[in-house]
C-alpha atoms as a PDB file:
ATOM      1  CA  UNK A   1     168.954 -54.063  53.041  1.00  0.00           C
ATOM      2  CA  UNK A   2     171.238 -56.944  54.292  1.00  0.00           C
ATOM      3  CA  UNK A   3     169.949 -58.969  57.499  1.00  0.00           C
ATOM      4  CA  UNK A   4     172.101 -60.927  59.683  1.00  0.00           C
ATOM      5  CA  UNK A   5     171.153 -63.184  62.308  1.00  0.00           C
ATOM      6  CA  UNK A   6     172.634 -63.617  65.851  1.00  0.00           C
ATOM      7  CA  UNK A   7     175.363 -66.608  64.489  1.00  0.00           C
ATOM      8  CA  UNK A   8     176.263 -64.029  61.708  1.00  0.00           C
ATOM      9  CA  UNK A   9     176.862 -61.643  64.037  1.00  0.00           C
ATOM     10  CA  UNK A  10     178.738 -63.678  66.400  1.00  0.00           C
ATOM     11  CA  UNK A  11     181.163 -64.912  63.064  1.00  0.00           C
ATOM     12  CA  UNK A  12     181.733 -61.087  62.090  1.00  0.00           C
ATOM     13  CA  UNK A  13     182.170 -59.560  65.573  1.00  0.00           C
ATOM     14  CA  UNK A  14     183.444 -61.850  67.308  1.00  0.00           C
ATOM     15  CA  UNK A  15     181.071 -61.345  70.608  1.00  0.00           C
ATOM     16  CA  UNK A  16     178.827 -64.035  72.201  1.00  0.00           C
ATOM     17  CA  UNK A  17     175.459 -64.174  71.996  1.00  0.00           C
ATOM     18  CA  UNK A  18     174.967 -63.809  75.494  1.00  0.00           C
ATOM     19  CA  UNK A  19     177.095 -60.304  75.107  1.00  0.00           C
ATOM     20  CA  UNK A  20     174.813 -58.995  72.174  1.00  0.00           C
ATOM     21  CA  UNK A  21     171.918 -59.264  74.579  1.00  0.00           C
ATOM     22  CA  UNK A  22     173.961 -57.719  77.169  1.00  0.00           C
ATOM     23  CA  UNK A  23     174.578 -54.573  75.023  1.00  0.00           C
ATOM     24  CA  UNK A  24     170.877 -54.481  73.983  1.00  0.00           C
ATOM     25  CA  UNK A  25     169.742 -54.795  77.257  1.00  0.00           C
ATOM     26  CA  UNK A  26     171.937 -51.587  78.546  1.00  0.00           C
ATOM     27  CA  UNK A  27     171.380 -49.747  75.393  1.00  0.00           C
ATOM     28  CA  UNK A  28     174.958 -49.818  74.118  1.00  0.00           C
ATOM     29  CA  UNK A  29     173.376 -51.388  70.984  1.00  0.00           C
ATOM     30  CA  UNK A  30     169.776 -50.171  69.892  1.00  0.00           C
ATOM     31  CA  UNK A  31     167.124 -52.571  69.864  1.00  0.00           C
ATOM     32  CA  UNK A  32     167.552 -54.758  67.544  1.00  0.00           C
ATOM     33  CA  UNK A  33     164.544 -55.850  64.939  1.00  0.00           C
ATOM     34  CA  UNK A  34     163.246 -58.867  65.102  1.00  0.00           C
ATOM     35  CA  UNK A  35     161.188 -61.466  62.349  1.00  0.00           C
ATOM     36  CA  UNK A  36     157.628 -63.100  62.900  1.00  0.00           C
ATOM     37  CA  UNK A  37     158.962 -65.568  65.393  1.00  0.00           C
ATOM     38  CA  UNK A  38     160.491 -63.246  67.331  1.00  0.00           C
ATOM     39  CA  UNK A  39     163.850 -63.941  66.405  1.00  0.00           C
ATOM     40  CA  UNK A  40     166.658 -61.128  66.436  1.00  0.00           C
ATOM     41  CA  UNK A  41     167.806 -59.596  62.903  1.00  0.00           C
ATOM     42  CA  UNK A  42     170.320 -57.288  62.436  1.00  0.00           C
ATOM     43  CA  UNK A  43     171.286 -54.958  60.341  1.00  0.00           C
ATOM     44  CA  UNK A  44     174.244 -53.392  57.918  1.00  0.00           C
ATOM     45  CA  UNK A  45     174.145 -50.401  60.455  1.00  0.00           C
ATOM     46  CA  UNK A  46     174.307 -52.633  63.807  1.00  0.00           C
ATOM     47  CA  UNK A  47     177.108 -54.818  62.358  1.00  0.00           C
ATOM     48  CA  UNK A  48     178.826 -51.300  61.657  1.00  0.00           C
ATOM     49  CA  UNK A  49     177.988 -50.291  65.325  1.00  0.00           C
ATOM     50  CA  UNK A  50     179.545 -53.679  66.588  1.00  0.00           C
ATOM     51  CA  UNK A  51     182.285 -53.062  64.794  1.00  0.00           C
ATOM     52  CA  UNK A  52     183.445 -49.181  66.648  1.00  0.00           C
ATOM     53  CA  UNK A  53     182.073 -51.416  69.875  1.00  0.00           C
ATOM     54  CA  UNK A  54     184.732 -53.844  69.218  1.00  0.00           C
ATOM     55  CA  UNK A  55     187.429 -51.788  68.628  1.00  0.00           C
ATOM     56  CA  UNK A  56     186.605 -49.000  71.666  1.00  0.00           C
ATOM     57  CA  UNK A  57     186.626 -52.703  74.296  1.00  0.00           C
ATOM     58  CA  UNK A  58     189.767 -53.865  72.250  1.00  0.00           C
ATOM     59  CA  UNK A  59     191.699 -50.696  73.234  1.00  0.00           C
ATOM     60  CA  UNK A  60     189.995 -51.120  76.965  1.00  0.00           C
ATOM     61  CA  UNK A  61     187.358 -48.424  76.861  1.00  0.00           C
ATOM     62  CA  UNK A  62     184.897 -48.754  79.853  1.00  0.00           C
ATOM     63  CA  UNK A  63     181.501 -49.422  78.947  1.00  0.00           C
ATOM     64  CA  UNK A  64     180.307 -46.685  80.638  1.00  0.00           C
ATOM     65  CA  UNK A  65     182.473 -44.438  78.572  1.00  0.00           C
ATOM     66  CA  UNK A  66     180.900 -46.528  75.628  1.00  0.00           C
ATOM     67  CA  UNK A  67     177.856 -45.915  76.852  1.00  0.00           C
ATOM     68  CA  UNK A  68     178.414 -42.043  76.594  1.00  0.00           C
ATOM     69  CA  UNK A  69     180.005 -42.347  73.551  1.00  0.00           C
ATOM     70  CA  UNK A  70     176.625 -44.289  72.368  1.00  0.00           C
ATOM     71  CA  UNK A  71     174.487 -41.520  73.523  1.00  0.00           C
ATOM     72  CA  UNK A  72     175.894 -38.485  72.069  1.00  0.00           C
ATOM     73  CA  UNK A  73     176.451 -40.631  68.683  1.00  0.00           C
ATOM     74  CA  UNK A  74     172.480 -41.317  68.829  1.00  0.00           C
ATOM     75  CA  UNK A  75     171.573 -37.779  70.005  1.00  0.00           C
ATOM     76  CA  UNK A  76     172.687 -36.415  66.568  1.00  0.00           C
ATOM     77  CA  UNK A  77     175.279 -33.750  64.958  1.00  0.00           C
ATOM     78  CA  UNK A  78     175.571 -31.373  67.272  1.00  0.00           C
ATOM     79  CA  UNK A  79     177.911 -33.746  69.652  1.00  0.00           C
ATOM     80  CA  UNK A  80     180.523 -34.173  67.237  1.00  0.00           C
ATOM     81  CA  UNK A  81     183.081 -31.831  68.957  1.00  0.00           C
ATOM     82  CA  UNK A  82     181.641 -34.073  72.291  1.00  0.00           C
ATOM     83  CA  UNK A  83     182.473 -37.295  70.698  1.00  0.00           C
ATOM     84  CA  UNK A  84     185.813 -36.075  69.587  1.00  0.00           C
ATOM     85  CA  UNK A  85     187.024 -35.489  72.829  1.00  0.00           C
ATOM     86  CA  UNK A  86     186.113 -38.206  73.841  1.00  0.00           C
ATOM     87  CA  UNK A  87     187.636 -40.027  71.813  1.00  0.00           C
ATOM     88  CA  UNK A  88     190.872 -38.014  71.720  1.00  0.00           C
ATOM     89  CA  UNK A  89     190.801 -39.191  75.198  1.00  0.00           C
ATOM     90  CA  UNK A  90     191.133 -42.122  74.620  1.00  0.00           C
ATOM     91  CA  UNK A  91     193.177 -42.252  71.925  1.00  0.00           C
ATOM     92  CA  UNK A  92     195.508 -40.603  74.331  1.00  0.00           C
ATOM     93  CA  UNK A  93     194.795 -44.014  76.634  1.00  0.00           C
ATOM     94  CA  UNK A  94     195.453 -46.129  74.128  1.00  0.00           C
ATOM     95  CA  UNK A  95     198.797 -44.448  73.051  1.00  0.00           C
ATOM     96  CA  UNK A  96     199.953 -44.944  77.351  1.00  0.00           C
ATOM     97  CA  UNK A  97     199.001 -48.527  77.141  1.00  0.00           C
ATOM     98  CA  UNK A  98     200.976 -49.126  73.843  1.00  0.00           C
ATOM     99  CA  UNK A  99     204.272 -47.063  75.114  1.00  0.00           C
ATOM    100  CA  UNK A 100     204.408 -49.135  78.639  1.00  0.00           C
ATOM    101  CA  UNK A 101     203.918 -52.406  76.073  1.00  0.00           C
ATOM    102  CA  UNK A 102     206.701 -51.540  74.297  1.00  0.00           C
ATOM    103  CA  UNK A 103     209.024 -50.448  77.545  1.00  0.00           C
ATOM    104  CA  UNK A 104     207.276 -54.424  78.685  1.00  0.00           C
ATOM    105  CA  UNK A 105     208.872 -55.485  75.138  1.00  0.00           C
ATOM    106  CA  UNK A 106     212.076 -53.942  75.093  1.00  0.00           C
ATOM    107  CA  UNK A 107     212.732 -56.090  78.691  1.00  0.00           C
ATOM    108  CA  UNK A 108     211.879 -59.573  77.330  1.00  0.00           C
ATOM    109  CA  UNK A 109     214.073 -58.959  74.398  1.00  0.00           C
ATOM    110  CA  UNK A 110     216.828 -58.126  77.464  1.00  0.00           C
ATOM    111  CA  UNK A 111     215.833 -61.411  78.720  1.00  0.00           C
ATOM    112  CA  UNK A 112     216.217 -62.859  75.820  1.00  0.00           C
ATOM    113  CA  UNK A 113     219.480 -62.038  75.295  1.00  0.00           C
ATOM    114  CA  UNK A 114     220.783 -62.807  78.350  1.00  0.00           C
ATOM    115  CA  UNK A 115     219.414 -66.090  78.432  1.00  0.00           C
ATOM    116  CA  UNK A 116     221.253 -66.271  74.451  1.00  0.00           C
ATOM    117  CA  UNK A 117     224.235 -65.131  76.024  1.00  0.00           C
ATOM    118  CA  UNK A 118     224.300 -68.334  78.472  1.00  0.00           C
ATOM    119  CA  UNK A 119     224.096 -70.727  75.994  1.00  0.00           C
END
């Protein structure tokens, strides 16, 4: 079983340190194991956790949706057709945010070539 520490983690997820904690302390991530000294390891499974938890804030999910999300993951098989809602949901979100980018795009590239056409 591979064990990472906290800097590991930080390098593959990209979150702080102080956010780790954060998401341990509200139980977004579970508690994490920790050596003799007291010192937090994680595991292949967390850094997979970290991983969906990075891409659900990427796309803007609230952490309290997160959080939901985190609970019916944990409370077993039976929330599948739960957690695919909810993330159909926000996949339906994500798809808004990315059309009103692209209507955002399409008027810098009218910008842009109407500040070429000046030159």
């Amino acid at each position: 079983m591979s064990v990472y520490t906290p800097a590991e983690v930080v390098e593959e997820t990209g979150f702080t340190i102080d956010t780790l904690r954060y998401y341990e302390k509200i139980g977004l991530l579970e508690r994490v194991d920790r050596n003799a000294a007291g010192q937090r390891r994680f595991s292949q499974e967390d850094v997979g956790w970290l991983g969906m938890v990075r891409c659900l804030r990427d796309t803007g999910m609230p952490i309290a949706t997160m959080l939901r999300f985190a609970e019916l993951v944990r409370a077993g098989d039976h929330t599948i057709p739960d957690r695919i809602e909810l993330l159909e949901e926000h996949d339906r979100q994500v798809q808004a945010q990315i059309a009103n980018l692209a209507e955002r795009q399409s008027y810098i590239h009218h910008k842009i070539s109407y500040y070429r056409s000046l030159m």
